[in-house]
N, C-alpha and C. Protein backbone atom coordinates (compact mmCIF):
# COMPACT_ATOMS: atom_id res chain seq x y z
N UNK A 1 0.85 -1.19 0.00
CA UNK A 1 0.00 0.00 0.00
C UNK A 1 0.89 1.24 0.00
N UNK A 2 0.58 2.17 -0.70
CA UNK A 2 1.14 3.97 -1.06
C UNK A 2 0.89 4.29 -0.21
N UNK A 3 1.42 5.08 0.64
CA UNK A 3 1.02 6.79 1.45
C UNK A 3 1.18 7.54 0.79
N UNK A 4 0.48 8.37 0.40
CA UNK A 4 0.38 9.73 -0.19
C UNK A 4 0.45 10.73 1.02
N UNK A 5 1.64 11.19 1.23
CA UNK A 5 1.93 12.62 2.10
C UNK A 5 1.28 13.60 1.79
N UNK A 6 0.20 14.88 2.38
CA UNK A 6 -0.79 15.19 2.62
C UNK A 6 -0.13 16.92 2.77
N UNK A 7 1.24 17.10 3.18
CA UNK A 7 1.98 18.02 3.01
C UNK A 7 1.92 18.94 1.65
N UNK A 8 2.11 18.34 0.53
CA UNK A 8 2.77 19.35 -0.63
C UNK A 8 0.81 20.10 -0.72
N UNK A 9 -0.02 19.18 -0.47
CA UNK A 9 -1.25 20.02 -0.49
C UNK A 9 -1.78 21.28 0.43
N UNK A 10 -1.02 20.88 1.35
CA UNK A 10 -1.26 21.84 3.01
C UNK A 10 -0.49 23.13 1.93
N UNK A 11 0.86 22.65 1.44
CA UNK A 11 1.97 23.99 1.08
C UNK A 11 1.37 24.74 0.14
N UNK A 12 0.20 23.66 -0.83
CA UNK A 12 -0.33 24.42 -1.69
C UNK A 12 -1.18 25.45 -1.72
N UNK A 13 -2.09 25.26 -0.53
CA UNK A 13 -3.15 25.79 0.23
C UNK A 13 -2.65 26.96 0.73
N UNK A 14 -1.53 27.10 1.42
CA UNK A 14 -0.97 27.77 2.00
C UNK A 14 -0.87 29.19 1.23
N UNK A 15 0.14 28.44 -0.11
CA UNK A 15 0.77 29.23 -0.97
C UNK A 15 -0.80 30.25 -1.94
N UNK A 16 -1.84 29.43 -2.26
CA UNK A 16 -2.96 30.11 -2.71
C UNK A 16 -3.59 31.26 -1.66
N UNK A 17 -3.72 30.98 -0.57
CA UNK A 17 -4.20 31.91 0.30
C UNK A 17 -3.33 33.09 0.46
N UNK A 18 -2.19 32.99 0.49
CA UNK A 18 -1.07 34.18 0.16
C UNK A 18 -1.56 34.83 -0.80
N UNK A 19 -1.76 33.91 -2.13
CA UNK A 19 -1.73 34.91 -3.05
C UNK A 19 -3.00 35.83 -3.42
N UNK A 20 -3.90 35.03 -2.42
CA UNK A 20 -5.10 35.62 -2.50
C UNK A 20 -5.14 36.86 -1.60
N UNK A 21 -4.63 36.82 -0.73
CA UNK A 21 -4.28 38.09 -0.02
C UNK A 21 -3.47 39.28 -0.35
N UNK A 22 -2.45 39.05 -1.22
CA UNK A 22 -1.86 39.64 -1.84
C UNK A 22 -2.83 40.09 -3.07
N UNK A 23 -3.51 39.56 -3.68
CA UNK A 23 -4.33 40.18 -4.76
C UNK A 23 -5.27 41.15 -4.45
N UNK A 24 -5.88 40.69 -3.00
CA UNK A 24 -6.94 41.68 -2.34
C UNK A 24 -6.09 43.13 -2.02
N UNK A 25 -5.47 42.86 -1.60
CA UNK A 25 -4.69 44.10 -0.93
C UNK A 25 -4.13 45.25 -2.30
N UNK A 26 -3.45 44.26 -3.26
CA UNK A 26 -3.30 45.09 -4.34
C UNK A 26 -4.31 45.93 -5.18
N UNK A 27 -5.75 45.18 -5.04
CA UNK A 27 -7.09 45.83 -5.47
C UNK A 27 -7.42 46.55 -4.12
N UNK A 28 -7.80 46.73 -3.13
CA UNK A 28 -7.74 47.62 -2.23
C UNK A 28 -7.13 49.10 -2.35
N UNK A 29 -5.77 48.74 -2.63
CA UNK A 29 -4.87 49.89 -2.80
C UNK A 29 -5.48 50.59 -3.59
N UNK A 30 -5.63 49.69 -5.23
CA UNK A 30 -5.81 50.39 -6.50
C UNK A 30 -7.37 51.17 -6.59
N UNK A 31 -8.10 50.41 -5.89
CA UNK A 31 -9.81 51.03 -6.13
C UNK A 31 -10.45 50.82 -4.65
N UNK A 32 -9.85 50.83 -3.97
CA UNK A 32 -10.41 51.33 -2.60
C UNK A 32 -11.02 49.97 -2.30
N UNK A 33 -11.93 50.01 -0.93
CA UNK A 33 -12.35 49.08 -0.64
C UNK A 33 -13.81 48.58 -1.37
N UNK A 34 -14.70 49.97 -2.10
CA UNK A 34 -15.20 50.02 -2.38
C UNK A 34 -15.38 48.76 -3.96
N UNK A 35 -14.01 49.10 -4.38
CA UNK A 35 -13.98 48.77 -5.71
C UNK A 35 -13.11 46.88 -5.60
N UNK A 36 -13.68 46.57 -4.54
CA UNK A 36 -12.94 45.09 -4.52
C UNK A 36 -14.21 44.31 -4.41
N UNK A 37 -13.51 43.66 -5.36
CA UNK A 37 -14.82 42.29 -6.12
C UNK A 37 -14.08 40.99 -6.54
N UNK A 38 -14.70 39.68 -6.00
CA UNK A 38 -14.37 38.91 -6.05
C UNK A 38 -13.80 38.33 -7.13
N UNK A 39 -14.49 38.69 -8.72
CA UNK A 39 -14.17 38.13 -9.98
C UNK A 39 -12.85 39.04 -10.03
N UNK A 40 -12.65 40.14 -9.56
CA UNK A 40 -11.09 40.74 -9.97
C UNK A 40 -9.88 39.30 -9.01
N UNK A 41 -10.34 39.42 -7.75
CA UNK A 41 -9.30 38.87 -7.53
C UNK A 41 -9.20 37.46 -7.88
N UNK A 42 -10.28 36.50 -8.09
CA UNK A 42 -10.06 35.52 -8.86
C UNK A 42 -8.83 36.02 -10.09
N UNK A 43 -9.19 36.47 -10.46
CA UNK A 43 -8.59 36.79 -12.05
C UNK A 43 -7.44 36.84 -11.51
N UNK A 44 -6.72 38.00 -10.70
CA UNK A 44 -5.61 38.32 -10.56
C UNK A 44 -4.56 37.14 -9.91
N UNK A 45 -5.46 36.27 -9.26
CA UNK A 45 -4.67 35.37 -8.52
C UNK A 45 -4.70 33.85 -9.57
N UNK A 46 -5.41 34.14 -10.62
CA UNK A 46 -5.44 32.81 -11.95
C UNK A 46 -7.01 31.79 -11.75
N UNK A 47 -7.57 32.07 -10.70
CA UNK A 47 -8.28 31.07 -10.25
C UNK A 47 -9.53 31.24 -10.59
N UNK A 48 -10.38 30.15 -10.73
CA UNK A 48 -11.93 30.77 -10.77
C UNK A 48 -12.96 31.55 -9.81
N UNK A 49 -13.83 31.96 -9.64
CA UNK A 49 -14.45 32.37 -8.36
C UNK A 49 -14.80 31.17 -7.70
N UNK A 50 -15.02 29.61 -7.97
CA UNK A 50 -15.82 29.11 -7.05
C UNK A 50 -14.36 28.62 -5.96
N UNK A 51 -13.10 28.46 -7.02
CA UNK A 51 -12.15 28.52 -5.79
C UNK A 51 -12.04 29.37 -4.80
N UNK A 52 -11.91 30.34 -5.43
CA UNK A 52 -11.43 31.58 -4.29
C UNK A 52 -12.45 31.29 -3.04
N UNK A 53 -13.47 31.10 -3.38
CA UNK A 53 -15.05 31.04 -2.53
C UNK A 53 -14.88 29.68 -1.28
N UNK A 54 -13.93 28.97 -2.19
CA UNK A 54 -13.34 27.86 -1.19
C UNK A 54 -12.16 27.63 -0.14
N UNK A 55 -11.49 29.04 -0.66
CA UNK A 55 -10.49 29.09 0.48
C UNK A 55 -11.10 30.41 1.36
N UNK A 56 -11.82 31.70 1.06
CA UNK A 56 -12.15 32.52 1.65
C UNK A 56 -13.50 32.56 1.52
N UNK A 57 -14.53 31.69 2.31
CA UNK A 57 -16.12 32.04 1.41
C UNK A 57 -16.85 32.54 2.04
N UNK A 58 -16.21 33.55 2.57
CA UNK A 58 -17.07 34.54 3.41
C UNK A 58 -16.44 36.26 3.11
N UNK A 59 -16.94 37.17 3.80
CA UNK A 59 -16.30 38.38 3.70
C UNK A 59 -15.73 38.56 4.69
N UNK A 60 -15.91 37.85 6.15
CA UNK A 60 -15.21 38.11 7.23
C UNK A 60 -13.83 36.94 6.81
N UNK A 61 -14.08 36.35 6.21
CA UNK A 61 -12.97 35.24 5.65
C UNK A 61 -11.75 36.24 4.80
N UNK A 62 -12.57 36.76 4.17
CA UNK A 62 -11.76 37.39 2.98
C UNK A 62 -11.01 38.73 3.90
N UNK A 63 -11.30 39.41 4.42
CA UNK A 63 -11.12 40.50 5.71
C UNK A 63 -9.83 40.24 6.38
N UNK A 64 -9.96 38.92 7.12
CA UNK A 64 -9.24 38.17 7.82
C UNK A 64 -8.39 38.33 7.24
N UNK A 65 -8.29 37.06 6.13
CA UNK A 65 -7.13 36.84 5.63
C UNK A 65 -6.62 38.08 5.49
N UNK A 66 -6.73 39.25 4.96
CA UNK A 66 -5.75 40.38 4.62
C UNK A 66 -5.30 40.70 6.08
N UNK A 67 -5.98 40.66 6.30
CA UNK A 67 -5.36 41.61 8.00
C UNK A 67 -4.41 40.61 8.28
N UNK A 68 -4.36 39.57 8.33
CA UNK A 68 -3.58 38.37 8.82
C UNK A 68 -2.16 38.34 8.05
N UNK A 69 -2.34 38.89 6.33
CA UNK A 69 -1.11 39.17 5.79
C UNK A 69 -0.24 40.41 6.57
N UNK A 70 -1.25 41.40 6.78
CA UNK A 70 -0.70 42.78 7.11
C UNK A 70 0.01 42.74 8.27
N UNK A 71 -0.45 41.77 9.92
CA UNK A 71 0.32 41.41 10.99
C UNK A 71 1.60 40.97 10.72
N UNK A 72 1.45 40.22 9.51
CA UNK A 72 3.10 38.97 9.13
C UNK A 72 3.96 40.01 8.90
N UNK A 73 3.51 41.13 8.08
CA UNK A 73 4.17 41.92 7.44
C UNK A 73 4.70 43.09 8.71
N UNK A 74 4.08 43.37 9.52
CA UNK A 74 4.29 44.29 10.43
C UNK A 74 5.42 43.40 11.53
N UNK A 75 5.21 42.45 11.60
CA UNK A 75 6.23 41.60 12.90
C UNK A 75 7.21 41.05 11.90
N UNK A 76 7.04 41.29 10.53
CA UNK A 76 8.39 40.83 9.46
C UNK A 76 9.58 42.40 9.96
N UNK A 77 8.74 43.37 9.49
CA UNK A 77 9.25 44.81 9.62
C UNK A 77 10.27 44.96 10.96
N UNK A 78 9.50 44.57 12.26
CA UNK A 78 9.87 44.31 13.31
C UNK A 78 11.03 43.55 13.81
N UNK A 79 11.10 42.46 13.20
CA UNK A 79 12.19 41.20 13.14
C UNK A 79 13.59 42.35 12.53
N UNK A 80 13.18 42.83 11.88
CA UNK A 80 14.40 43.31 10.96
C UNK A 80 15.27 44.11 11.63
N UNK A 81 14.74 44.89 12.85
CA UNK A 81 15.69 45.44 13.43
C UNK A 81 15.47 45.43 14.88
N UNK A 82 15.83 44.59 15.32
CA UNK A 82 15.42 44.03 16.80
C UNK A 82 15.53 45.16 17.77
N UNK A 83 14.80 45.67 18.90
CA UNK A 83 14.49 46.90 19.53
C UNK A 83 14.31 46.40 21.14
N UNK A 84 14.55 45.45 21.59
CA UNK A 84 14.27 44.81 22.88
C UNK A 84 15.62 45.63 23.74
N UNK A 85 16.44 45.52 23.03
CA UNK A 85 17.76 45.69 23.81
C UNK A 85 18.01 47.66 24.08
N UNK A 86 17.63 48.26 23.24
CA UNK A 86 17.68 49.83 23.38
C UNK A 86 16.65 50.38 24.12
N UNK A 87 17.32 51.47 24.60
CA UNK A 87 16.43 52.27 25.00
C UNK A 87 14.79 52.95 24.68
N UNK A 88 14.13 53.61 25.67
CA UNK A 88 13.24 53.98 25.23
C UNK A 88 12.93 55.02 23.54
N UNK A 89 13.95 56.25 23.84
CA UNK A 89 14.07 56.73 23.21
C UNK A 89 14.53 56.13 21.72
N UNK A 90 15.78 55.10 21.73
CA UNK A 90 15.83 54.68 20.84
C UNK A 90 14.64 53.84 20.15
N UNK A 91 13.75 53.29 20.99
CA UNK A 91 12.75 52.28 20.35
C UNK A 91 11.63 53.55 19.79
N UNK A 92 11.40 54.52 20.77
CA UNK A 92 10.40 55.77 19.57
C UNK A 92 11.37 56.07 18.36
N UNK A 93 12.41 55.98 18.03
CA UNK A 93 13.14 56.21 16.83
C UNK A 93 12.79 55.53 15.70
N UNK A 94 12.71 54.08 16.26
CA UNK A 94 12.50 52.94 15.30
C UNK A 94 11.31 52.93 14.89
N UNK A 95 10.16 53.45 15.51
CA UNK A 95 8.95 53.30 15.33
C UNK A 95 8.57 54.86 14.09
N UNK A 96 9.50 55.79 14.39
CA UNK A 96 9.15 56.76 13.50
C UNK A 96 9.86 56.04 11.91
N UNK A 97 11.21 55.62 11.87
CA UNK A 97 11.72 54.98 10.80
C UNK A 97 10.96 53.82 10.13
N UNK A 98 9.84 53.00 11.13
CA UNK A 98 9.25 52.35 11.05
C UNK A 98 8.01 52.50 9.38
N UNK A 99 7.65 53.59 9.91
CA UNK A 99 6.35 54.40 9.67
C UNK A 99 6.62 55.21 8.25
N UNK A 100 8.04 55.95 8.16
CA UNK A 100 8.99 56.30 7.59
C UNK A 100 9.07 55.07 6.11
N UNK A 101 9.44 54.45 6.42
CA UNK A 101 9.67 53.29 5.62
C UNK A 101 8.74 53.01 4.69
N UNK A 102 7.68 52.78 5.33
CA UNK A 102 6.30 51.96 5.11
C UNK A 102 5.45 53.13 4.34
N UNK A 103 5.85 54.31 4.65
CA UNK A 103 5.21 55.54 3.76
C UNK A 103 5.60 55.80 2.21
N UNK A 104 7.11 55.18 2.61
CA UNK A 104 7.61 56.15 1.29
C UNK A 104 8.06 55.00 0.32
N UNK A 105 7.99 53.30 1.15
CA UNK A 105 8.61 52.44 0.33
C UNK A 105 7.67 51.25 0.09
N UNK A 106 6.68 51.49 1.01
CA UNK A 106 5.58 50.29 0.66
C UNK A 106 4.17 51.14 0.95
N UNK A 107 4.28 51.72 -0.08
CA UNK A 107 2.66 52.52 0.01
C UNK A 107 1.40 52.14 -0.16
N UNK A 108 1.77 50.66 -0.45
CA UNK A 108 0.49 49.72 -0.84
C UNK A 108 0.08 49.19 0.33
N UNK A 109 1.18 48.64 1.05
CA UNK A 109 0.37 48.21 2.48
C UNK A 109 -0.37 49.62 3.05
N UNK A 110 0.05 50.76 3.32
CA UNK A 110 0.00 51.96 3.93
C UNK A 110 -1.86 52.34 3.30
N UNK A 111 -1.90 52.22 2.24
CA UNK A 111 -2.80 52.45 1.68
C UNK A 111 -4.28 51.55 2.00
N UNK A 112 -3.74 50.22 2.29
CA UNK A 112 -4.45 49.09 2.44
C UNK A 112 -5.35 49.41 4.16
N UNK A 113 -4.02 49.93 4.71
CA UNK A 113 -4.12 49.72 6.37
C UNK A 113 -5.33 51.21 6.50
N UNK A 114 -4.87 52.31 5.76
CA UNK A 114 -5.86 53.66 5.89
C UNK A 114 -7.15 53.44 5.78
N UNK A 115 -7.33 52.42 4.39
CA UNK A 115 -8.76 52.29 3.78
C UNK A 115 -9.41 51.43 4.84
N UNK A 116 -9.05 50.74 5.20
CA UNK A 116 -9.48 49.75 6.18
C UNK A 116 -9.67 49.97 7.89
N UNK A 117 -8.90 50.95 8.25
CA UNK A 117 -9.20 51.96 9.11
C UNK A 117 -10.24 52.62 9.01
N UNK A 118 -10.49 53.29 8.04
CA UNK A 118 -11.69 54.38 7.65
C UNK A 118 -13.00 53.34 7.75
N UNK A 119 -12.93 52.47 6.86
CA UNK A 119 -13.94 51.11 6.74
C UNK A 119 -14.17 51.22 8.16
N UNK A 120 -13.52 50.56 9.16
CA UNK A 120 -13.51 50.05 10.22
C UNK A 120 -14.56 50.92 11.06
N UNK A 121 -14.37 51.98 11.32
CA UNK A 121 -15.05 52.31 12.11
C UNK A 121 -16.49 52.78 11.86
N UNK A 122 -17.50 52.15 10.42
CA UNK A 122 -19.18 51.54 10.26
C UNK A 122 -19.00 50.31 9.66
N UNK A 123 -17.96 49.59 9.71
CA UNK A 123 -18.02 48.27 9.27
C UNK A 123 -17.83 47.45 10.46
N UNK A 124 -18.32 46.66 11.13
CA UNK A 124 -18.22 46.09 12.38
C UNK A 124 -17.24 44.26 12.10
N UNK A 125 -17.33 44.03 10.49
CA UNK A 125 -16.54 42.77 10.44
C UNK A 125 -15.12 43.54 9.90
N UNK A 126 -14.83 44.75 9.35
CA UNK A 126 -13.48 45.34 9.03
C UNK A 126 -13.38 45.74 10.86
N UNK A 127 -13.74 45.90 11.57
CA UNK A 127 -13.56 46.68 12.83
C UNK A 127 -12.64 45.40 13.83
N UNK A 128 -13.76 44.05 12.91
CA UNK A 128 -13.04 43.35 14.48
C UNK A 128 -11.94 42.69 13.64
N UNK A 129 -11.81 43.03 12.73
CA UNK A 129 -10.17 41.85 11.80
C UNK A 129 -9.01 43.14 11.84
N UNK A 130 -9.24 44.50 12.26
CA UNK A 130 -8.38 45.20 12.36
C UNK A 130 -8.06 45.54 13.68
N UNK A 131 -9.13 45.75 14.26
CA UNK A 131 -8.45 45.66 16.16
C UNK A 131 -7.29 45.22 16.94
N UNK A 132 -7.09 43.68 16.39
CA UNK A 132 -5.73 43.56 16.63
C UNK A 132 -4.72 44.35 16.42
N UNK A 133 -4.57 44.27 15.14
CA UNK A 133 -3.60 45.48 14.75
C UNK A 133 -2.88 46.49 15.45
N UNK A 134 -4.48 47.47 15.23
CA UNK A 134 -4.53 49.02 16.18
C UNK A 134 -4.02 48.63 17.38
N UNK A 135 -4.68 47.40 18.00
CA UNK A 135 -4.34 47.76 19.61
C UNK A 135 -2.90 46.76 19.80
N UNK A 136 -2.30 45.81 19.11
CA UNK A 136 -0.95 45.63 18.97
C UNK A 136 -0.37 46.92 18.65
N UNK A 137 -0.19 47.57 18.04
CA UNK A 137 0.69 48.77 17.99
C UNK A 137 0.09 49.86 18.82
N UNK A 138 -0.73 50.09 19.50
CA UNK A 138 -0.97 51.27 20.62
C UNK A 138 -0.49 50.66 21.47
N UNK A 139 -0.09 48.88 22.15
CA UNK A 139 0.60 48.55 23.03
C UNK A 139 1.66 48.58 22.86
N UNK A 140 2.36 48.30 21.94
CA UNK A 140 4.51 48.48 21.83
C UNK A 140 4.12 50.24 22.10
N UNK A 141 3.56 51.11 21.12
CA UNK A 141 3.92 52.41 21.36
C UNK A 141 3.86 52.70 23.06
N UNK A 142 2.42 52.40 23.90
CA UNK A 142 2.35 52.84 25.38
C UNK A 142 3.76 52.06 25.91
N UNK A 143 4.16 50.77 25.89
CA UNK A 143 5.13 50.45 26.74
C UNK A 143 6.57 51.40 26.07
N UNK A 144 6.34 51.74 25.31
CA UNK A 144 7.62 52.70 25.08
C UNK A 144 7.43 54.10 25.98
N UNK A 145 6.55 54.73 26.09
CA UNK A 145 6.20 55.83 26.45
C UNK A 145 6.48 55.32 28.32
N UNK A 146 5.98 53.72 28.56
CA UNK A 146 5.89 53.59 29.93
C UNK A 146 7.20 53.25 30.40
N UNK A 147 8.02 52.57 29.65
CA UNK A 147 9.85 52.66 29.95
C UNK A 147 10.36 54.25 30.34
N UNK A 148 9.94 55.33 29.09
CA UNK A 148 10.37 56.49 28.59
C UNK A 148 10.42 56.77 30.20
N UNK A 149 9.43 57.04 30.56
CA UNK A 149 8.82 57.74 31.96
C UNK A 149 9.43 57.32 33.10
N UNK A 150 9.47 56.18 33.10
CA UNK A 150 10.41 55.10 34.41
C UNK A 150 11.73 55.67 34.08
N UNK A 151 12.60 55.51 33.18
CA UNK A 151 14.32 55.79 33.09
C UNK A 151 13.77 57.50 32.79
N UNK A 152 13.09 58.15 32.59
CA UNK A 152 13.72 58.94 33.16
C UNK A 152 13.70 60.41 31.76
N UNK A 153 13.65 59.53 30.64
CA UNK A 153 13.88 60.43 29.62
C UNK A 153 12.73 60.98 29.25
N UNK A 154 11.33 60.86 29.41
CA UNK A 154 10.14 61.06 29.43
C UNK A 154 9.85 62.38 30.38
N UNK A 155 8.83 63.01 30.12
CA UNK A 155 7.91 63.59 30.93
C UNK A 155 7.32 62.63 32.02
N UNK A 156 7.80 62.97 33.34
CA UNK A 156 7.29 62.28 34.33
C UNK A 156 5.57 62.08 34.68
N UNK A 157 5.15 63.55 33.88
CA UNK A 157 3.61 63.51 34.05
C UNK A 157 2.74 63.23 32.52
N UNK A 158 4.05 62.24 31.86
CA UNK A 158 3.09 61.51 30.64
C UNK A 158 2.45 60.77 31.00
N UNK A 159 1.07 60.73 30.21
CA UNK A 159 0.19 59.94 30.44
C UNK A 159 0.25 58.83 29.08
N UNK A 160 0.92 57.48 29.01
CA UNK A 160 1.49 56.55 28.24
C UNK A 160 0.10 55.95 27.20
N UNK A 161 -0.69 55.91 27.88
CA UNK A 161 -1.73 55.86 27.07
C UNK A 161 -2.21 56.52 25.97
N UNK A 162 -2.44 57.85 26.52
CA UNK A 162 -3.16 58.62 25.90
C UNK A 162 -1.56 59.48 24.91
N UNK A 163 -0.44 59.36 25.11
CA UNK A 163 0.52 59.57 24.24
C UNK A 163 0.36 58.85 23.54
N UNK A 164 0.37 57.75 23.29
CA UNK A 164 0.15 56.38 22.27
C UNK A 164 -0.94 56.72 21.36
N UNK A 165 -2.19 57.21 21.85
CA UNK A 165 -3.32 57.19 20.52
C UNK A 165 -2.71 58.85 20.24
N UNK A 166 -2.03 59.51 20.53
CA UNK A 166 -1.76 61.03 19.84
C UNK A 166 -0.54 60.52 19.24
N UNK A 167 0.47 59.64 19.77
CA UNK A 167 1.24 59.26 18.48
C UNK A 167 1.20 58.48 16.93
N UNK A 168 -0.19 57.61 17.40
CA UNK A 168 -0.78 57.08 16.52
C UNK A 168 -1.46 57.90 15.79
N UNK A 169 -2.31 58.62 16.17
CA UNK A 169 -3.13 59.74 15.28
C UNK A 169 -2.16 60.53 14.68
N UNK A 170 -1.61 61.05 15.15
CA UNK A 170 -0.29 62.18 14.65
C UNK A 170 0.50 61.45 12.98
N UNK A 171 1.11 60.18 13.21
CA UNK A 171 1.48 59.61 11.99
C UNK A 171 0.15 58.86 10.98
N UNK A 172 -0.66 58.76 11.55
CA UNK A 172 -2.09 58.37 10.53
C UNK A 172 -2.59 59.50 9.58
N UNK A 173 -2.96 61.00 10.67
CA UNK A 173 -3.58 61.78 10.29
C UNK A 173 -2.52 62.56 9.01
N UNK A 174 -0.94 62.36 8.99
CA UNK A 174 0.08 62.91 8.54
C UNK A 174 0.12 61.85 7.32
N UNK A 175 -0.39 60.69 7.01
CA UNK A 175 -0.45 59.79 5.80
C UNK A 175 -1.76 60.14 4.83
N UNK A 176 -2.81 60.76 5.95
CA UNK A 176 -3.76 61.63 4.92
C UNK A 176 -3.95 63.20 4.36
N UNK A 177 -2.74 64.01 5.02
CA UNK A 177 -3.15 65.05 4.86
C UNK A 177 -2.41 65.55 3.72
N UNK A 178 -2.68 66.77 3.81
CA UNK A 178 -2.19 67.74 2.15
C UNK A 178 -0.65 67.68 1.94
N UNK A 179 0.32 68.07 2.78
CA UNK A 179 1.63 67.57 2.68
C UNK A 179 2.65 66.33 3.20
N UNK A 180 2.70 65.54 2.27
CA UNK A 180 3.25 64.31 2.86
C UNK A 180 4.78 64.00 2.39
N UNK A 181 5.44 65.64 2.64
CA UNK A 181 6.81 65.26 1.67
C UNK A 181 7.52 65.22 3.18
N UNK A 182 9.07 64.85 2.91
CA UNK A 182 9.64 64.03 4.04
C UNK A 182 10.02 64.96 4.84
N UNK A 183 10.21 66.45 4.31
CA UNK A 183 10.87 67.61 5.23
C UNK A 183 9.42 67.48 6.11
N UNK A 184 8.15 67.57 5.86
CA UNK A 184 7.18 67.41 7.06
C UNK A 184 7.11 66.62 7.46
N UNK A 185 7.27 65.42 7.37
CA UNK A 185 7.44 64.33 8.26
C UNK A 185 8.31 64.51 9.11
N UNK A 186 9.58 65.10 8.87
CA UNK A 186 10.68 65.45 10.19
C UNK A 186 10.32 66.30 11.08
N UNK A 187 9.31 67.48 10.58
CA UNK A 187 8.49 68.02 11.51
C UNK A 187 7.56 67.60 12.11
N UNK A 188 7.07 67.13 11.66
CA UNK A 188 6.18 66.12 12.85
C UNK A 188 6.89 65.67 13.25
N UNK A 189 7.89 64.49 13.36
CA UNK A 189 8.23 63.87 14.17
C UNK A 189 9.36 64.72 15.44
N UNK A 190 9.30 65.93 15.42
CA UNK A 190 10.67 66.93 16.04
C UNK A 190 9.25 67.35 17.16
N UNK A 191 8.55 67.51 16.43
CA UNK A 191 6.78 68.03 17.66
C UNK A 191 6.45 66.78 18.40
N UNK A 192 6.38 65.77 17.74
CA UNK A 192 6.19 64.50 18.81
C UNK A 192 7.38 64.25 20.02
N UNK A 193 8.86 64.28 19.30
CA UNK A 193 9.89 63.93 20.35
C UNK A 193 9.47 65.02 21.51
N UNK A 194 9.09 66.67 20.82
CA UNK A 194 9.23 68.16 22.02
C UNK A 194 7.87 67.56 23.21
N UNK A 195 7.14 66.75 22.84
CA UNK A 195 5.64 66.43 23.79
C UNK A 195 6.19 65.74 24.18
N UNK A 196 6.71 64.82 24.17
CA UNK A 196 7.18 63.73 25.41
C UNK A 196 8.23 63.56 25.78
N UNK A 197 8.80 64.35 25.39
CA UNK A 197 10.73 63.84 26.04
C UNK A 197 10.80 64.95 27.02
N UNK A 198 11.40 64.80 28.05
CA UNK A 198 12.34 65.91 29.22
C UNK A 198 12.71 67.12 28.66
N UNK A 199 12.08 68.25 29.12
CA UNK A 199 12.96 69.42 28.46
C UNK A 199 14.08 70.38 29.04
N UNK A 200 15.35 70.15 28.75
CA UNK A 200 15.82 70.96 29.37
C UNK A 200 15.69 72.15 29.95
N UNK A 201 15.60 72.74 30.80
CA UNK A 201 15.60 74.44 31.29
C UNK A 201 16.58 75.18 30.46
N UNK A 202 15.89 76.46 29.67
CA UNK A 202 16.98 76.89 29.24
C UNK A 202 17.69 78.13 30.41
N UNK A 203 18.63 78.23 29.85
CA UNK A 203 19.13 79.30 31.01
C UNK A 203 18.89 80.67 30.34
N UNK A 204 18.79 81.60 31.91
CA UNK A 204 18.02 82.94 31.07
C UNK A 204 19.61 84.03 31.24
């Protein structure tokens, strides 16, 4: 009797759902959330609709899966320059270079994550496949702000929380607004370091 190993099908499965996520996200980018339809991404990913319908056959399915690419991609980003070992200050650095990066070199995710934000808050199945997300990164940002404050380099009377959704808003609201060239981005980010870091006294 044969065994047929059950593996190269799992890899295959695997490898289709990638690409199906990757196709969504690229139609997302291109025509909003509005303009994503199942027969495009069939197409784009080679497949028919009743497949696609079989690996994602739902909309909270289809949701998922993207958000689920976008986490890999955010703790890929993460991996790349390990931040456990530095300081507070240094880890708000990484998080502006972070953001930095992702603006000016992968504008498709950036684009993906806005629309889906906006969605999110009257879409209640975009709300709960992105939550993670939001509140994974409002937690690394608060425990940075809550180190900051302990050693010392912080405003002693930051409030770590509520710095976290103004640092979050601050680089969100700065990916939608009228100037998004990099000399303002350094300004913003020179107004974020002046709100929460220690300020010296100047001498009079």
């Amino acid at each position: 009797m044969t065994l047929t190993s059950s593996a190269p099908k799992r890899e295959n499965t695997d490898d289709r759902r990638r690409a199906i996520a990757s196709a969504a996200r690229q139609l997302i980018a291109e025509k909003g959330f509005e303009g994503l339809r199942t027969r495009d991404i069939a197409a784009r990913v080679g497949i028919n609709v009743a497949t696609l319908h079989y690996h994602v056959p739902t909309k909270e399915a289809l949701i998922g899966l993207v958000a689920g690419a976008m986490r890999e991609d955010f703790r890929a980003q993460s991996l790349v320059r390990p931040r456990a070992h530095l300081s507070p200050s240094e880890r708000l650095e990484h998080e502006f270079y972070d953001f930095q990066e992702m603006f000016y070199e992968q504008r498709d995710t950036l684009a993906v994550m806005s629309e889906l934000m906006e969605r999110a808050r009257r879409d209640e199945v975009i709300h709960t496949a992105m939550r993670p997300i939001l509140l994974k990164w409002h937690q690394m940002v608060a425990a940075i702000f809550v180190d900051g404050v302990a050693d010392g380099s912080f405003r002693a009377d930051l409030d770590p929380e509520a710095a976290s959704s103004m640092f979050i808003g601050a680089l969100v609201g700065f990916g939608r607004g009228p100037d998004t060239s990099p000399q303002y981005f350094e300004r913003l980010c020179a107004e974020l370091r002046r709100a929460v870091r220690v300020q010296t006294p100047t001498r009079n």
